[in-house]
Protein backbone atom coordinates (compact mmCIF):
# COMPACT_ATOMS: atom_id res chain seq x y z
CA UNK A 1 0.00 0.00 0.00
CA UNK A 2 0.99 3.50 -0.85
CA UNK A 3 2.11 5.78 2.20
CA UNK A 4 2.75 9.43 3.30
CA UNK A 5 6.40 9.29 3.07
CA UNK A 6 5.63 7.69 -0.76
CA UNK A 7 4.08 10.73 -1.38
CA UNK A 8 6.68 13.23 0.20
CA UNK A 9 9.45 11.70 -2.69
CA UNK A 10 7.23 13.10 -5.34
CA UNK A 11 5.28 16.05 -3.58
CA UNK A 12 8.03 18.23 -4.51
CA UNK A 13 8.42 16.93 -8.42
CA UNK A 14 6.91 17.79 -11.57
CA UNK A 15 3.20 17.37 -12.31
CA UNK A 16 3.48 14.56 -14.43
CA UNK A 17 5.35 12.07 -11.89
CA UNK A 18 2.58 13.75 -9.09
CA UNK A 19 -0.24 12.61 -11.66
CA UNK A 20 1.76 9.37 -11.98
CA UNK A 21 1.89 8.75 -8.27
CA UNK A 22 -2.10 9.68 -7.65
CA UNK A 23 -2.78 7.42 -10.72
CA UNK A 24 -0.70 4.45 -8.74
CA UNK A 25 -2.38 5.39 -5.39
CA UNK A 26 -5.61 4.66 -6.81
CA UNK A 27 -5.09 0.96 -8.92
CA UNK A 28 -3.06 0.02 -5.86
CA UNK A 29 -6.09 0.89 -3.35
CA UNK A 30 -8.48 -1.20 -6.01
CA UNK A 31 -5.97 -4.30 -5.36
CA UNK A 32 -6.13 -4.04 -1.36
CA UNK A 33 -8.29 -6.87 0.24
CA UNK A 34 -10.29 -3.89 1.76
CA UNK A 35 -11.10 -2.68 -1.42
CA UNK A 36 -12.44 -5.99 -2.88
CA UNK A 37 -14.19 -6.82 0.69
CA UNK A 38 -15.61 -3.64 0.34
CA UNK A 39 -17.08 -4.27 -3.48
CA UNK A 40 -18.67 -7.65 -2.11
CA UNK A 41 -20.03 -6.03 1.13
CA UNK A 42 -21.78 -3.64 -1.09
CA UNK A 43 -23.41 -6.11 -3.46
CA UNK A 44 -24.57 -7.49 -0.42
CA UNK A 45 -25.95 -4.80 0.91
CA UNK A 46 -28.27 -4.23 -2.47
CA UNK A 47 -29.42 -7.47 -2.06
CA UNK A 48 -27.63 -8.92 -4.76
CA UNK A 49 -25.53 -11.43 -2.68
CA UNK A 50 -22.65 -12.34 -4.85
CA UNK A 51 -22.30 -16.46 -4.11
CA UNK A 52 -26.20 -17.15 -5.26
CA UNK A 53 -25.94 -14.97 -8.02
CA UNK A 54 -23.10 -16.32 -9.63
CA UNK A 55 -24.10 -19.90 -9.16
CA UNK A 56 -25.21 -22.28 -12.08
CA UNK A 57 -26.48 -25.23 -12.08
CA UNK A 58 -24.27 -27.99 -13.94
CA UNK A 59 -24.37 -31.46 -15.74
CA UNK A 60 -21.59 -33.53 -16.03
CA UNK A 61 -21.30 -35.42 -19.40
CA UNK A 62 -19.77 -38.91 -20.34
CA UNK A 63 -16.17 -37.77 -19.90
CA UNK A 64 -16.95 -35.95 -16.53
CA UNK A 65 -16.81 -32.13 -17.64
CA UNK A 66 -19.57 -29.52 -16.22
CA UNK A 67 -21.93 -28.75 -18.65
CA UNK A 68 -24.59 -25.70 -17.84
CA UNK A 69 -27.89 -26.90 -17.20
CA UNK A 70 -29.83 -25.04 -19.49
CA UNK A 71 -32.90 -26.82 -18.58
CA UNK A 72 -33.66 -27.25 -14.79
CA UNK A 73 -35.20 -24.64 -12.72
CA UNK A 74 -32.31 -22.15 -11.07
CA UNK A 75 -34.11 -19.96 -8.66
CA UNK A 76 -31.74 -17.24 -7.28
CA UNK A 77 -33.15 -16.26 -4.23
CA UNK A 78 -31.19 -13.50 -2.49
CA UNK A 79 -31.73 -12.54 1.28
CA UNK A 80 -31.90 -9.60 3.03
CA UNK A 81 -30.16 -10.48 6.11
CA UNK A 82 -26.94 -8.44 5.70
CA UNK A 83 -28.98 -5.21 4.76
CA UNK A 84 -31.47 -5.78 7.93
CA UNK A 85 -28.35 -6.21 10.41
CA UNK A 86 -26.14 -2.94 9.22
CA UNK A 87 -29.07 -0.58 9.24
CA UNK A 88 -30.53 -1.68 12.21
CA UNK A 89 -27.46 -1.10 14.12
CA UNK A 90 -26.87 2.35 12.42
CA UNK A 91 -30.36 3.60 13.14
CA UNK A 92 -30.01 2.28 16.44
CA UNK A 93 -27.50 4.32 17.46
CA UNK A 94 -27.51 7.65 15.03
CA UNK A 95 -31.25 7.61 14.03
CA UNK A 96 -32.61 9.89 16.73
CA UNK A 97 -29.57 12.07 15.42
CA UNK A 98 -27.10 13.53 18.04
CA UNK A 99 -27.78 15.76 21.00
CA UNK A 100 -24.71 18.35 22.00
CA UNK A 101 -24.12 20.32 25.59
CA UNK A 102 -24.54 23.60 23.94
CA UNK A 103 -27.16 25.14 21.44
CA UNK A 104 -25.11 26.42 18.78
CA UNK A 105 -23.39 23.41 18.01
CA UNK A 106 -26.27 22.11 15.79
CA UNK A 107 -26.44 25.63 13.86
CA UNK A 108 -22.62 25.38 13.02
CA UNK A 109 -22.38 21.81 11.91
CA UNK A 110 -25.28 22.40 9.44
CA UNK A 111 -28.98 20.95 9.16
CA UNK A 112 -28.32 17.92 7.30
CA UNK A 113 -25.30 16.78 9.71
CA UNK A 114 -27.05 14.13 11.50
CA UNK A 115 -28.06 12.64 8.51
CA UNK A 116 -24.57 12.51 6.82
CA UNK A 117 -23.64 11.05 9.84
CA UNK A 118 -26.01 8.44 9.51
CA UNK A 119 -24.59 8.09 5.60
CA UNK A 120 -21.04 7.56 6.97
CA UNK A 121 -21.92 5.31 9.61
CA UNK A 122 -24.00 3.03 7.41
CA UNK A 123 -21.20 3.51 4.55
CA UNK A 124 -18.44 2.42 7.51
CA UNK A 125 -20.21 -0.77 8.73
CA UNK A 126 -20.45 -1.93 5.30
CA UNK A 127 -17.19 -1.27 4.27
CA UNK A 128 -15.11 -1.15 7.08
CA UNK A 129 -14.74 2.81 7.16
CA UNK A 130 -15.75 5.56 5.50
CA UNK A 131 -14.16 9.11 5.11
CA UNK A 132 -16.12 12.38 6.30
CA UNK A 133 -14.58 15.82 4.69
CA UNK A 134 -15.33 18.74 7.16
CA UNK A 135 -16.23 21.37 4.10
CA UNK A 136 -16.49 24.63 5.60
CA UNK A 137 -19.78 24.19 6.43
CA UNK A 138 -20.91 20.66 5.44
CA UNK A 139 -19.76 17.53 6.01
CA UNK A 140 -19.06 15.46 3.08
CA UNK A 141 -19.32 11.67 3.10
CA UNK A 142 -16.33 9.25 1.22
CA UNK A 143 -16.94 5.46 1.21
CA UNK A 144 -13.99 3.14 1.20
CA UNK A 145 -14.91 2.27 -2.88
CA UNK A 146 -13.88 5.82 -3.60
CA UNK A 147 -11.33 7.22 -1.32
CA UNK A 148 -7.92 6.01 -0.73
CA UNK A 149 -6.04 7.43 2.24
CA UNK A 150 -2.45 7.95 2.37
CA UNK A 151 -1.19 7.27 6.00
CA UNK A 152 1.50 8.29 8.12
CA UNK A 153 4.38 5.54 8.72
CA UNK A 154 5.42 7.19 12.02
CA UNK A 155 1.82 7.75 13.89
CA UNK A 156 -0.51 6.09 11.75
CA UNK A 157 -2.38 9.08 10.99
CA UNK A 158 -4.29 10.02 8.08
CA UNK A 159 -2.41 13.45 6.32
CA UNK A 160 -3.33 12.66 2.60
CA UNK A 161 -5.43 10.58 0.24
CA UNK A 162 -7.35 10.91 -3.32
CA UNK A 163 -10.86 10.74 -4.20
CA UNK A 164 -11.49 9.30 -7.33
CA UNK A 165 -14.24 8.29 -9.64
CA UNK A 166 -15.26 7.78 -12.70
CA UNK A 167 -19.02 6.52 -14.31
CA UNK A 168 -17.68 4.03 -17.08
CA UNK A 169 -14.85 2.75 -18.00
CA UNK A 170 -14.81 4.60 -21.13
CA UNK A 171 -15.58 7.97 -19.16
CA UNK A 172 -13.14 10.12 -18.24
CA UNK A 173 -11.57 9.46 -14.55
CA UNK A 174 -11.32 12.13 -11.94
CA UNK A 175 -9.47 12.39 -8.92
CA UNK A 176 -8.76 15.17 -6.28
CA UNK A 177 -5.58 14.99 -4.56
CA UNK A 178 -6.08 15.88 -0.69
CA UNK A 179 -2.86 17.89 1.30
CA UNK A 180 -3.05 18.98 4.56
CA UNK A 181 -2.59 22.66 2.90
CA UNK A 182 -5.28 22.33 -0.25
CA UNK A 183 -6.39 19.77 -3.12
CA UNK A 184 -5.94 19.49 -6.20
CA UNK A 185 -7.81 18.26 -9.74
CA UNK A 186 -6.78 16.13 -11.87
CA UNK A 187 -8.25 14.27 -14.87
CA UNK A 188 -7.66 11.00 -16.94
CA UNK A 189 -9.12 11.00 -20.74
CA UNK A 190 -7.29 7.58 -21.47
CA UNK A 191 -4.08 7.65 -20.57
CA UNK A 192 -3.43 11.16 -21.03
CA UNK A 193 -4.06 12.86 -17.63
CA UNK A 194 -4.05 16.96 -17.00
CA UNK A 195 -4.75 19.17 -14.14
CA UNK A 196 -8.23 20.33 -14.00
CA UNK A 197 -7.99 22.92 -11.32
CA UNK A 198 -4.43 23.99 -9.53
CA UNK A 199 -3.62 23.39 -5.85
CA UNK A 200 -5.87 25.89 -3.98
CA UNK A 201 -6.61 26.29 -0.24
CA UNK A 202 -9.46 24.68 1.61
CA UNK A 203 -11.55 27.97 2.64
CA UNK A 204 -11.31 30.74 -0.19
CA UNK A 205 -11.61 33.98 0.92
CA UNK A 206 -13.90 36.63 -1.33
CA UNK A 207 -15.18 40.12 -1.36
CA UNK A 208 -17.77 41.48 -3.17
CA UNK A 209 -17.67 45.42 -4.09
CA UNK A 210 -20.16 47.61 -6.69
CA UNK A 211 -17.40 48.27 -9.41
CA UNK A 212 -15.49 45.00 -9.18
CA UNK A 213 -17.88 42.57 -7.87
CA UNK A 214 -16.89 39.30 -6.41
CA UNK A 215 -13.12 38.67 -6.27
CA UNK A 216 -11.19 35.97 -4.37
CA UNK A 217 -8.36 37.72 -2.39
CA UNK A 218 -7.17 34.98 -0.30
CA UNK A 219 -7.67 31.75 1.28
CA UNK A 220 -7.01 30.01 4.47
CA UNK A 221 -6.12 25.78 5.20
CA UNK A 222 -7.53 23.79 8.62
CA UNK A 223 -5.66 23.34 11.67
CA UNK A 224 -5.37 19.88 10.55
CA UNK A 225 -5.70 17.47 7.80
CA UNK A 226 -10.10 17.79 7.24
CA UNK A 227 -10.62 14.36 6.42
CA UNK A 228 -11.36 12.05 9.32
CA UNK A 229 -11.97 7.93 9.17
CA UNK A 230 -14.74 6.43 10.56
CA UNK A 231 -13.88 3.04 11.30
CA UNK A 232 -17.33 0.73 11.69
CA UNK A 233 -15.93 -1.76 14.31
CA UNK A 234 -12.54 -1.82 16.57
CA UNK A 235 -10.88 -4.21 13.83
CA UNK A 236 -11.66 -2.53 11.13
CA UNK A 237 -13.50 -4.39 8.92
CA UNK A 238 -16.49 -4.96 6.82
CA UNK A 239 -19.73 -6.73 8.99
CA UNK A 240 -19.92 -8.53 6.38
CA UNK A 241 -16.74 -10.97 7.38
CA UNK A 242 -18.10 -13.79 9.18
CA UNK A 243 -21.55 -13.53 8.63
CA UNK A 244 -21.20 -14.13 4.63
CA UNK A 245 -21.00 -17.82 4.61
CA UNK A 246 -23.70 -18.25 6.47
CA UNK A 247 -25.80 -15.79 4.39
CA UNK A 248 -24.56 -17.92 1.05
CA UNK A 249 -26.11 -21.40 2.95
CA UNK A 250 -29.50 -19.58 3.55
CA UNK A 251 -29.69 -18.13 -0.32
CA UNK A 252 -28.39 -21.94 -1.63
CA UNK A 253 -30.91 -23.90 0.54
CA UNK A 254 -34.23 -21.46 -0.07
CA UNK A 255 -32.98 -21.63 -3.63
CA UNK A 256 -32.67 -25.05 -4.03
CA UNK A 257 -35.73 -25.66 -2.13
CA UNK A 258 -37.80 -23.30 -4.59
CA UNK A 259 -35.81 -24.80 -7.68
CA UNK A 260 -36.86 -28.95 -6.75
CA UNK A 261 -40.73 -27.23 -5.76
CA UNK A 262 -40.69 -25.91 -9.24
CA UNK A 263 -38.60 -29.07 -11.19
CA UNK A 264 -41.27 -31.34 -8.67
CA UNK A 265 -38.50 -33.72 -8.97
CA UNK A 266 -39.43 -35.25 -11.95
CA UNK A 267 -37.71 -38.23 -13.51
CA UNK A 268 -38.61 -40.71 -17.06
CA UNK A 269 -38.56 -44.38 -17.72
CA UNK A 270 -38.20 -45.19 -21.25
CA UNK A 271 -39.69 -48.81 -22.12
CA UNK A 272 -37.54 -50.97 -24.69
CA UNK A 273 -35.33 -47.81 -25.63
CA UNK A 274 -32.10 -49.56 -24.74
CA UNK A 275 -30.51 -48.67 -28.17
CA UNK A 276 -31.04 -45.00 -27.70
CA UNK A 277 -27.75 -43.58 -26.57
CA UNK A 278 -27.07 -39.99 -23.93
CA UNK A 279 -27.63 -37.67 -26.31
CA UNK A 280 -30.89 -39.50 -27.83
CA UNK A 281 -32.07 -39.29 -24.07
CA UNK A 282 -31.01 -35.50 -23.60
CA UNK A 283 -32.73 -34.90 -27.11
CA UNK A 284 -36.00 -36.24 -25.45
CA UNK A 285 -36.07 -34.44 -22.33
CA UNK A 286 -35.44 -31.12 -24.11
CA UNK A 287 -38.17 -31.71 -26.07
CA UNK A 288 -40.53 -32.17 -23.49
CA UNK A 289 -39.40 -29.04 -21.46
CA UNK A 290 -40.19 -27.19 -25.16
CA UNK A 291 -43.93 -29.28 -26.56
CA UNK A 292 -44.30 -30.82 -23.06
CA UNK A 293 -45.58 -34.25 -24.58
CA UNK A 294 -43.99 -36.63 -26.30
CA UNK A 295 -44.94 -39.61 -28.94
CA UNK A 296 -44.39 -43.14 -28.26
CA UNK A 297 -45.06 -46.76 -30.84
CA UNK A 298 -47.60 -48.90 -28.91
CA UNK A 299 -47.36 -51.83 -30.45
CA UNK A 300 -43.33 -51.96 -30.64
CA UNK A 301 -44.05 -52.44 -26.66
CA UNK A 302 -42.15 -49.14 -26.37
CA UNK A 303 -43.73 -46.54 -23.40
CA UNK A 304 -42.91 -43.73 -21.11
CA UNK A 305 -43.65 -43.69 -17.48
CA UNK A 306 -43.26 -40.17 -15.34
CA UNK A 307 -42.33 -40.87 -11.68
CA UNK A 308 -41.63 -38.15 -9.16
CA UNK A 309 -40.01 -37.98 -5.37
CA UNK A 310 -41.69 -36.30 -2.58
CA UNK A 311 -39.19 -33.15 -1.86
CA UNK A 312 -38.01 -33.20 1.82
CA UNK A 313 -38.72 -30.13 3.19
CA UNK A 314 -38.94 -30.65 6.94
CA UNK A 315 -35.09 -30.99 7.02
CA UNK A 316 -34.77 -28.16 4.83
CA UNK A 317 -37.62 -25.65 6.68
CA UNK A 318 -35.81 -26.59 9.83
CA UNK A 319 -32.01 -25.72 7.96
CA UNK A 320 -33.25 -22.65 7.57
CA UNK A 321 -34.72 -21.59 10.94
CA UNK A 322 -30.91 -22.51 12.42
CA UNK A 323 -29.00 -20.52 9.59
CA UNK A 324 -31.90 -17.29 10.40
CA UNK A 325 -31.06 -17.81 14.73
CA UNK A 326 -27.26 -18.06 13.80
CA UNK A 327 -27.34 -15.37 11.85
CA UNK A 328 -29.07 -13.27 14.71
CA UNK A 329 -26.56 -14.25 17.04
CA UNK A 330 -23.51 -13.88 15.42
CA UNK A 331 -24.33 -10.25 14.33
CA UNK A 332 -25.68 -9.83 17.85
CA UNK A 333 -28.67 -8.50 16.14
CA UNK A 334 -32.59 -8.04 17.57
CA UNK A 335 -34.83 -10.67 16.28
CA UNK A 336 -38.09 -9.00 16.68
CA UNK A 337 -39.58 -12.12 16.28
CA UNK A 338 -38.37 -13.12 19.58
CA UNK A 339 -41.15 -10.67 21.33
CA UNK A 340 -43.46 -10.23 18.39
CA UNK A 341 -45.77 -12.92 19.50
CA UNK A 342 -47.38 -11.80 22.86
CA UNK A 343 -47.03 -9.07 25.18
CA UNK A 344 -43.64 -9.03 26.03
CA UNK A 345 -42.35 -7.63 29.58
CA UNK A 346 -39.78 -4.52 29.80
CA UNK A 347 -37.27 -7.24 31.40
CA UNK A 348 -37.71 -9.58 28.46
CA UNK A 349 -37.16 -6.18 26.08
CA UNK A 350 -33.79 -5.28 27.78
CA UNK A 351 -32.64 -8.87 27.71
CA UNK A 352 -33.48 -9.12 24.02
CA UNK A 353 -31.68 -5.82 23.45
CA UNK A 354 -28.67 -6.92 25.52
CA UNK A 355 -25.91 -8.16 22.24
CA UNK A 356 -27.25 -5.32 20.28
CA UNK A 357 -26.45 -3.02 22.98
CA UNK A 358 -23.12 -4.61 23.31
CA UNK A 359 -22.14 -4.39 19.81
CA UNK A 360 -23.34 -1.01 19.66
CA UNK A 361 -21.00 0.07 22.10
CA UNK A 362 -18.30 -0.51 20.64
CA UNK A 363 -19.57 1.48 17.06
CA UNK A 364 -20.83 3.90 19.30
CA UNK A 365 -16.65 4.36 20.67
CA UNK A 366 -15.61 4.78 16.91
CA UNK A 367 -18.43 6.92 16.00
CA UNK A 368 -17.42 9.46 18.92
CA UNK A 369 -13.78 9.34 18.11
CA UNK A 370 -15.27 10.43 14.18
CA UNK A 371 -17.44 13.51 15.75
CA UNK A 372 -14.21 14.35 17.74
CA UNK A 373 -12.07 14.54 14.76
CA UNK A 374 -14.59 16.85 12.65
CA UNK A 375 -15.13 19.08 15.41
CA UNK A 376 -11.37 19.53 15.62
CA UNK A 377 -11.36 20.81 12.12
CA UNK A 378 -14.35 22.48 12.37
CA UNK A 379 -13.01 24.23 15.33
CA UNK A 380 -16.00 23.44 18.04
CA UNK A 381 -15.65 22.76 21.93
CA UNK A 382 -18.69 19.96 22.50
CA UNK A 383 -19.05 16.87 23.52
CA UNK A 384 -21.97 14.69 21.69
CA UNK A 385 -24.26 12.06 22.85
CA UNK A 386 -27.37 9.51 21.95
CA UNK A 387 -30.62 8.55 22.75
CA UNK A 388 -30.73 4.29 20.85
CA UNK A 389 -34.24 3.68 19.23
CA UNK A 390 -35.79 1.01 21.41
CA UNK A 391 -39.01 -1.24 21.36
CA UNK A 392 -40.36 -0.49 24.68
CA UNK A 393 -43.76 -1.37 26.72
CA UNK A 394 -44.89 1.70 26.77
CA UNK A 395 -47.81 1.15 29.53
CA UNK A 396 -45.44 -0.57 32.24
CA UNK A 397 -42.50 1.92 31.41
CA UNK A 398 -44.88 4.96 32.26
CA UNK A 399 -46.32 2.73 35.35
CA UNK A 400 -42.78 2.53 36.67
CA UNK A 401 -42.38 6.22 36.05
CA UNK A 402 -45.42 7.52 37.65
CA UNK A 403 -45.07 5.21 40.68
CA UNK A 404 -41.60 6.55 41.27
CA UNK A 405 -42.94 10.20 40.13
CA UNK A 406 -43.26 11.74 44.32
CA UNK A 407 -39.15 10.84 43.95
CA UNK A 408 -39.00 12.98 41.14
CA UNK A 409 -38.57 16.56 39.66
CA UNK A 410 -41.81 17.30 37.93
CA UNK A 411 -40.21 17.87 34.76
CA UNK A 412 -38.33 15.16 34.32
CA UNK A 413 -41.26 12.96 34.26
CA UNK A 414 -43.37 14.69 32.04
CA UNK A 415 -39.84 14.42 29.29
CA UNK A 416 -39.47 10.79 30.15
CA UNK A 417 -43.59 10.14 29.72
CA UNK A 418 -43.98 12.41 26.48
CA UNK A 419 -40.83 10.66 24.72
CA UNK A 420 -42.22 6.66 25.59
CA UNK A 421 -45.08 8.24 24.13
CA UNK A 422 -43.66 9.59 21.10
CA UNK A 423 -44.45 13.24 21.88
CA UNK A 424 -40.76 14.19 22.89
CA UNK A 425 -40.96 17.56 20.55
CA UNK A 426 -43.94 18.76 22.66
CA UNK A 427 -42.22 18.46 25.78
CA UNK A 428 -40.55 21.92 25.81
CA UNK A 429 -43.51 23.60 24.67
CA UNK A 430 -45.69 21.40 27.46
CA UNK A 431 -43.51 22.53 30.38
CA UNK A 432 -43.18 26.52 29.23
CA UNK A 433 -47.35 26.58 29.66
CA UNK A 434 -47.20 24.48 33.08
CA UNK A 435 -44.83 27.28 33.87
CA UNK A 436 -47.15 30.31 32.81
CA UNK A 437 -50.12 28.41 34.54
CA UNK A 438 -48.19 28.26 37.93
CA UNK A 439 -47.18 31.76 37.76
CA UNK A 440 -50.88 32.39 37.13
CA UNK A 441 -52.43 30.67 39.62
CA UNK A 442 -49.38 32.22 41.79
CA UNK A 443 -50.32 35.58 41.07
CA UNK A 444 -54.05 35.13 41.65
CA UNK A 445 -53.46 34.49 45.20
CA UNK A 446 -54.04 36.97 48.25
CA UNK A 447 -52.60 37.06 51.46
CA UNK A 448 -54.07 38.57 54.65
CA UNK A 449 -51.46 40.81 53.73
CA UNK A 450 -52.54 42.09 50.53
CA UNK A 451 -55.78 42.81 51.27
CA UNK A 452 -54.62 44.78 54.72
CA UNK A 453 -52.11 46.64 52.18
CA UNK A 454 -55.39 47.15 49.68
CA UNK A 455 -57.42 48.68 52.58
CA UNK A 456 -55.00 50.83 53.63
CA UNK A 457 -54.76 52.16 49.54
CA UNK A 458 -58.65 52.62 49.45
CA UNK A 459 -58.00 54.72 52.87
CA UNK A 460 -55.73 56.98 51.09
CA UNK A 461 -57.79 57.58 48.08
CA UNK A 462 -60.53 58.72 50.44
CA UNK A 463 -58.78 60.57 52.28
């Protein structure tokens, strides 16, 4: 793999051995095993699982070679497992978006920020990591499949990489080149590659007058490199390792289930045929897949006889309710199905939630060290956190709350009831008009006091 110090022997060279060495970065990043995992993990996560969709049936003739089997039902039945798993661990986590100590924070990282973080956490667990580009304002979102990074030798960190793409293989290919002090353009129409836009500093500085109107007099670089990794687990790898076999038995066995339902297992007995050879026998059977009948000499004693096998599918049903709980388990997913089928108690919930919650933890460490790098670039002093999305029972959650309610601050229960209910936004609003009604009811009051002190006004008016 290409490295920081690489770079540094040609940062300093002509623009042709710099296009060179961005034009090496990126082939040798398409090579990496992160790169191809990365390709497969995404095919995955489309639901078009690689192993079932490459898979053909095959015939073997006289000599023993395969020979496609044109003829036989080939169901490809992809699953949905992989998909389910990464975004319900994403949304988990990121999908009530983040809540910061102070209120600017939200203003300064931009509306759409929590959901480009959901984009880059999603884009992370499937790949392994994803790349987020602080953008003056915005946070831009790199997946693995686009962006190679260029790290440091010394300390491991991340000081350069390219972003490249390109829509066809007969298309032109783009890249940007990212420094610590600016980025560069560069472009590929074959072989031939040119610099689309110079080296020029991350923030451009402009002013805008009557006479000369808008001019760029300046510009101005991060206090550190603005591309941060987001790694989706502690090893830093696709979720798609060690879960993928065990997706590929699920697709094979529905698929070969629905392929012998279809195919009803039929097989042909040919009466006095002896002297018809393989090929006479293939000949026949093709032509009953095409005119579905076929015409046979009575009184040469010659017949055909269809016979079919009853298709075991207990063995198979049951195949595929252990590959669905292993799969659950070893993505320490929730299997809603678990609770879906009565009234299930708040303990059962948590206990259900418990390996979710545990894997989540540790995204949840990598996700914070992400925010922490972006807000360094961005130059903001907060700290985030997260509310997880969780089934709950709503009626014995608020029963616990109200029963423990004389223990607690007033407003604090109405916040916990209204969000179990789903009416979190109307909290704030609730509490300001329980405030104005108490000041109400406050001010509608009179003491001995007052009324002595009222008297004593009307006294002086008479007077």
């Amino acid at each position: 793999m290409k490295t920081y110090q690489d770079f540094l022997e040609v940062k300093d060279k002509s623009d042709k051995e710099r296009m060179d060495f961005v034009l090496s970065v990126i082939k040798d990043h398409q090579t990496s095993d992160a790169f191809k995992t990365a390709v497969i993990a995404d095919q995955y996560d489309r639901q078009m699982n690689t192993t079932i969709m490459d898979f053909k049936r095959a015939l073997y003739n006289l000599e023993g070679k395969p020979v496609e089997d044109l003829w036989s039902a080939n169901y490809k039945l992809a699953s949905n497992f992989f998909k389910r798993f990464v975004t319900q661990q994403n949304q988990y986590l990121l999908g009530n978006g983040v809540t910061w100590g102070k209120e600017d924070t939200k203003a300064k990282l931009g509306d759409d920020f929590d959901t480009r973080l959901q984009e880059a956490g999603r884009a992370a667990l499937v790949g392994g990591c994803s790349y987020g580009f602080w953008n003056l304002d915005k946070l831009v979102v790199f997946k693995i499949t686009e962006y190679a990074p260029l790290y440091d030798e010394e300390n491991g960190a991340m000081r350069s990489g390219v972003r490249f793409w390109q829509l066809d293989p007969k298309k032109p290919l783009r890249a940007t080149l990212y420094e610590e002090d600016g980025y560069t353009d560069y472009i590929w129409h074959g072989s031939e590659g040119t610099i689309l836009n110079p080296k020029r500093p991350y923030i451009i500085l402009t002013r805008t007058t009557q006479i000369d109107g808008t001019e760029i007099y300046g510009g101005e670089n991060y206090p550190t490199f603005p591309i941060v990794p987001l790694w989706g687990n502690p090893h830093h790898q696709s979720e798609i390792l060690g879960i993928r076999s065990k997706i590929d038995a699920y697709d094979i066995v529905e698929s070969g289930f629905a392929d012998d339902l279809d195919s009803a297992q039929i097989y042909w007995i040919l009466h006095n045929t002896g002297g018809m050879t393989d090929n006479d026998m293939r000949k026949f059977i093709e032509r009953l897949h095409i005119v579905h009948a076929a015409s046979v000499d009575d009184e040469a004693g010659t017949g055909v006889d269809a016979h079919t096998v009853d298709i075991p599918h207990e063995s198979r049903e049951k195949l595929l309710d252990r590959l669905k709980s292993d799969l659950y388990k070893e993505y320490m997913a929730f299997d809603v199905d678990n609770i879906a089928s009565g009234a299930a108690t708040a303990t059962q919930i948590r206990a259900a939630y418990e390996p979710l919650n545990s894997k989540t933890d540790e995204y949840e460490y990598c996700v914070i060290d992400f925010i922490k790098g972006i807000l360094a670039v961005a130059g903001i002093d907060d700290k985030p956190t997260f509310t997880r999305s969780k089934i709950v029972n709503v009626q014995e959650e608020v029963s616990v709350i109200t029963q423990a309610a004389t223990y607690l601050e007033p407003d604090y229960v109405t916040q916990k009831i209204l969000a179990l209910l789903g009416d979190a936004d109307k909290a704030e609003e609730m509490l300001k008009q329980r405030e104005a009604d108490d000041f109400e009811r406050t001010d509608s009051i009179t003491t001995p006091e007052d009324e002595e002190n009222t008297a004593e006004e009307r006294t002086d008016a008479n007077e």
